[in-house]
Protein backbone atom coordinates (compact mmCIF):
# COMPACT_ATOMS: atom_id res chain seq x y z
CA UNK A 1 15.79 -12.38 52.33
CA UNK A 2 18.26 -12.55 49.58
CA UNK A 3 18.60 -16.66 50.09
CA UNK A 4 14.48 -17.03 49.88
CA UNK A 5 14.35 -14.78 46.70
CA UNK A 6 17.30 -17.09 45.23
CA UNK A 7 15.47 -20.55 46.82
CA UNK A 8 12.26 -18.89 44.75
CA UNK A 9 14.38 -18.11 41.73
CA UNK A 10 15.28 -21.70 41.35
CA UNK A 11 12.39 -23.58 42.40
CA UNK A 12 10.55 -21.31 39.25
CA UNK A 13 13.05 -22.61 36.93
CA UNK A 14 13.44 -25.71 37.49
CA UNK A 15 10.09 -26.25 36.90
CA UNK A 16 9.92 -23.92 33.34
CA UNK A 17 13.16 -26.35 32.24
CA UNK A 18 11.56 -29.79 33.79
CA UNK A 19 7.86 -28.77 33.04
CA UNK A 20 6.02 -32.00 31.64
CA UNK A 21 4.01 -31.85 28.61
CA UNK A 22 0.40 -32.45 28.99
CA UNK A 23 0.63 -35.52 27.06
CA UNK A 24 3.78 -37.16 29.30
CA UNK A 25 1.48 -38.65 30.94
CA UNK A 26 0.56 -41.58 28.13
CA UNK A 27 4.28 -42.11 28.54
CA UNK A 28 4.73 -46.20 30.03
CA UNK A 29 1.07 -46.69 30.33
CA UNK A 30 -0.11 -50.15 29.40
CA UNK A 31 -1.78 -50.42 25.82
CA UNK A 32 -0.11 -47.53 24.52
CA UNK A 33 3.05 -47.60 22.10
CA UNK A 34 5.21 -44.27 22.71
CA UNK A 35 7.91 -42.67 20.18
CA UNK A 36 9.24 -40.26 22.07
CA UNK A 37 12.90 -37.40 20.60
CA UNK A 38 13.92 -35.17 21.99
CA UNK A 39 16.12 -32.47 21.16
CA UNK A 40 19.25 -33.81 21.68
CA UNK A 41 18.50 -36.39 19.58
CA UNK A 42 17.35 -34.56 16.98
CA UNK A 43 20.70 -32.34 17.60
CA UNK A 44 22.95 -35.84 16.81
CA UNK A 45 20.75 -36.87 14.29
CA UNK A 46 21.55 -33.58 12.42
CA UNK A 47 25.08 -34.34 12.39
CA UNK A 48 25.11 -37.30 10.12
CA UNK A 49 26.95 -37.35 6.79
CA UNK A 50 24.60 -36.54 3.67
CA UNK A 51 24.96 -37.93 0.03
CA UNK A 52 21.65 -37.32 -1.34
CA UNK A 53 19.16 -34.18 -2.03
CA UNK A 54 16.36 -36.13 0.24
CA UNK A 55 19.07 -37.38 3.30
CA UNK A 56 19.80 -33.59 3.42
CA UNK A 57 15.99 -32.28 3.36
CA UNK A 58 15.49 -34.86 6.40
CA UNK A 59 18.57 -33.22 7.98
CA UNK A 60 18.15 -29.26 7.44
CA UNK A 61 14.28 -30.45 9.33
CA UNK A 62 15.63 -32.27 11.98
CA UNK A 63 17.90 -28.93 12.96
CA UNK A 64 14.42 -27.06 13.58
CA UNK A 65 12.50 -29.35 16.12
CA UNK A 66 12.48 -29.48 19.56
CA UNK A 67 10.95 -32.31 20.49
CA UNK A 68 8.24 -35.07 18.60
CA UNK A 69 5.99 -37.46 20.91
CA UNK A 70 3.80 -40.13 19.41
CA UNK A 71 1.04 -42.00 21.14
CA UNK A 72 -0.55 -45.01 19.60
CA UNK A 73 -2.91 -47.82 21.11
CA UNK A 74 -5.76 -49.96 19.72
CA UNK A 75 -7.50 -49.76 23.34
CA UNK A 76 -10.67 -47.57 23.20
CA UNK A 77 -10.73 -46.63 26.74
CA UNK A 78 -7.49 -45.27 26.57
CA UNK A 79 -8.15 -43.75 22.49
CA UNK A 80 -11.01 -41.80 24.74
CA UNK A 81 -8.49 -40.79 27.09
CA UNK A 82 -5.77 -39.39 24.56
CA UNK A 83 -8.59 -37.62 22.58
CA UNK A 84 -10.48 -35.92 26.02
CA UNK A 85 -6.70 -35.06 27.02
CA UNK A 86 -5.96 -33.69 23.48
CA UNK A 87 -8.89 -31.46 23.04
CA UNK A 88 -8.57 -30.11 26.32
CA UNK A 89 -5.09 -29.33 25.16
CA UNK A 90 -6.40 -27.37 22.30
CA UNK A 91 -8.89 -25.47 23.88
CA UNK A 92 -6.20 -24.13 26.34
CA UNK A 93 -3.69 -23.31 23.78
CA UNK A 94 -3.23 -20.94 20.70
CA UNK A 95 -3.30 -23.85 18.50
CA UNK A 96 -5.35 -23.25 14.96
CA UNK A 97 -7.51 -26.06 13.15
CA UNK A 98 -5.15 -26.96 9.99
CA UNK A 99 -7.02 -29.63 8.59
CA UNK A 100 -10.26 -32.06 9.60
CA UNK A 101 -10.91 -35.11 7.62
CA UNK A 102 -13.29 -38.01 8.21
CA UNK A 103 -13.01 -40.84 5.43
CA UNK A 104 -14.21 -44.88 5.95
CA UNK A 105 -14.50 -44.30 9.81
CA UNK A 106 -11.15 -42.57 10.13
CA UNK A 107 -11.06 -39.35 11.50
CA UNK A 108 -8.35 -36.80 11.29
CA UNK A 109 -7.61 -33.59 12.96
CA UNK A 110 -4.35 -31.55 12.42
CA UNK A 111 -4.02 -28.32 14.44
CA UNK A 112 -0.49 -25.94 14.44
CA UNK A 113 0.49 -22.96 16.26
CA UNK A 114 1.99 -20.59 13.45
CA UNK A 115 5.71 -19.50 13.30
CA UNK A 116 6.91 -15.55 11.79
CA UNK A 117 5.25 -17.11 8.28
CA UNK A 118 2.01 -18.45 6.71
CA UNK A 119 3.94 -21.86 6.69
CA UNK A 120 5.85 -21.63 9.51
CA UNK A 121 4.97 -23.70 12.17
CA UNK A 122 6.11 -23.80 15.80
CA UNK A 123 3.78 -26.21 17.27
CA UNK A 124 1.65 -29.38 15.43
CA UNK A 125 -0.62 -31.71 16.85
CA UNK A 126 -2.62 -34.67 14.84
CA UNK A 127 -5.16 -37.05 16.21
CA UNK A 128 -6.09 -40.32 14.40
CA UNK A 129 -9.23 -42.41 14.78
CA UNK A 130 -9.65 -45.39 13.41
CA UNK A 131 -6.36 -45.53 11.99
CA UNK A 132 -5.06 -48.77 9.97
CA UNK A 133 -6.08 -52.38 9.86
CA UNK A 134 -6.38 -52.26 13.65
CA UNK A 135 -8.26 -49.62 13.90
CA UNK A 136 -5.74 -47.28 15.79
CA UNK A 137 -5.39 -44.09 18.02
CA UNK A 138 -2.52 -42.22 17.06
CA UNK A 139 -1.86 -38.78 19.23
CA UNK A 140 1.23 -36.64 17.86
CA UNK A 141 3.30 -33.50 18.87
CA UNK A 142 5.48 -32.22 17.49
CA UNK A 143 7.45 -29.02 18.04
CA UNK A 144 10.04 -26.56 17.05
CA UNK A 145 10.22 -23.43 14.33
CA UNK A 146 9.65 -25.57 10.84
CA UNK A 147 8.23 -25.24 7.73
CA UNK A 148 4.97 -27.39 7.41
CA UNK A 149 6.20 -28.09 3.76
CA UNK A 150 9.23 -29.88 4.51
CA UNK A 151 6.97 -32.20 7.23
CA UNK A 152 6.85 -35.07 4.19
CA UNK A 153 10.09 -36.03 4.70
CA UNK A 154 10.22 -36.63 8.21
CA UNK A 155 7.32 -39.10 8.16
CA UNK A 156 8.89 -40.84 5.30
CA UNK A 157 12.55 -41.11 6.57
CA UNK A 158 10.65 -41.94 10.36
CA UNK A 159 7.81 -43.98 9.16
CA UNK A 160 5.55 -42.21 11.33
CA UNK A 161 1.84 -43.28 12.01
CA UNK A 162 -0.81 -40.71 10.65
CA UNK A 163 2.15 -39.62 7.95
CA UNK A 164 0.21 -40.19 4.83
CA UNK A 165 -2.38 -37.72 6.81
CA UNK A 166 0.41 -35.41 7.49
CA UNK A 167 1.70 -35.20 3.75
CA UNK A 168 -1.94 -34.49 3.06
CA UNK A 169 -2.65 -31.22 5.23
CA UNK A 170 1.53 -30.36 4.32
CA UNK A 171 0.36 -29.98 0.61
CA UNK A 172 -2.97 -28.47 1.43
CA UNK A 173 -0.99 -25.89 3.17
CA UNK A 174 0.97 -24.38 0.44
C-alpha cells in the first residue's frame, strides 16, 4: 500500500513540475517564430554586472519572472489557431481584461492576473492582429510577481513584438 501511495505521490508531481502550458503547443510548429525564457535564464540574466540606472531597472525585472513565451506568424490559419487557443485560455482562467485596442486593422488585447497590489501582476497575456508591415500574429505570456510599470523596459532591452502595445496599457495602468 505504502509503495502505490508513493508511485501516486510522484506520478502527481511530476506532472505539477513538467505540466505544459496551454500555449507549448505553438512551440516548433511550421510558420510560427517562438521566443521562448525560462526561469533559469532569467535567473543568469539577473546576475550580470550593471553600470547604468536603466541596465539595473531591466535587471531588478528580470529577478521577478518566471517564464515569457512569444508566438509570432504571418499565417492566418495558424493566427486563427493561436487566437481560438488564447481565448479559450482566458475564459478558463482568472485572467482580467487590461486593455482592448483596435487602430488601422490592428487589434490588441492585454489581459493580467493581479499580484498582492493594483499594479502587481502575476500573470500577462497580449494578442496582436494585424501587427507590423506583415501584418502579424503575435501571442505573449508572460509570468511571474512584477510590477506592470516596470514592463517598458523589458520590451525595450528585449525588443519584443507587441512592446510599443505593452508600454501603452503599462502607462494606462498607473
Amino acid at each position: 500500500m505504502r509503495k502505490i501511495f508513493l508511485s501516486l505521490v510522484l506520478v502527481l508531481s511530476a506532472n505539477t513540475f513538467f505540466a505544459q502550458s496551454v500555449f507549448d503547443k505553438f512551440d516548433g510548429q511550421d510558420n510560427i517564430a517562438t521566443v521562448i525564457v525560462n526561469k533559469k535564464m532569467f535567473t543568469l540574466l539577473s546576475k550580470m554586472e550593471v553600470k547604468d540606472k536603466e541596465t539595473q531597472q531591466y535587471v531588478n525585472l528580470i529577478k521577478k519572472l518566471d517564464n515569457l513565451k512569444v508566438f509570432v506568424t504571418e499565417n492566418d490559419k495558424k493566427a486563427d489557431e493561436m487566437r481560438a487557443t488564447s481565448e479559450k485560455y482566458i475564459k478558463s482562467s482568472a485572467l482580467e481584461e487590461l486593455m482592448r485596442m483596435t487602430e488601422k486593422g490592428k487589434s490588441v488585447k492585454i489581459y493580467v492576473k493581479s499580484g498582492s497590489s493594483e499594479s502587481q501582476v502575476k500573470e500577462l497575456l497580449m494578442f496582436v492582429d494585424g501587427a507590423g508591415p506583415k501584418n502579424q500574429s503575435v501571442l505573449m505570456s508572460l509570468t511571474g510577481d512584477f510590477d506592470l510599470n516596470e514592463l517598458s523596459v523589458l520590451t525595450d532591452k528585449m525588443n519584443l513584438p507587441g512592446g510599443d502595445d505593452l508600454k501603452k496599457a503599462s502607462k494606462g495602468k498607473k
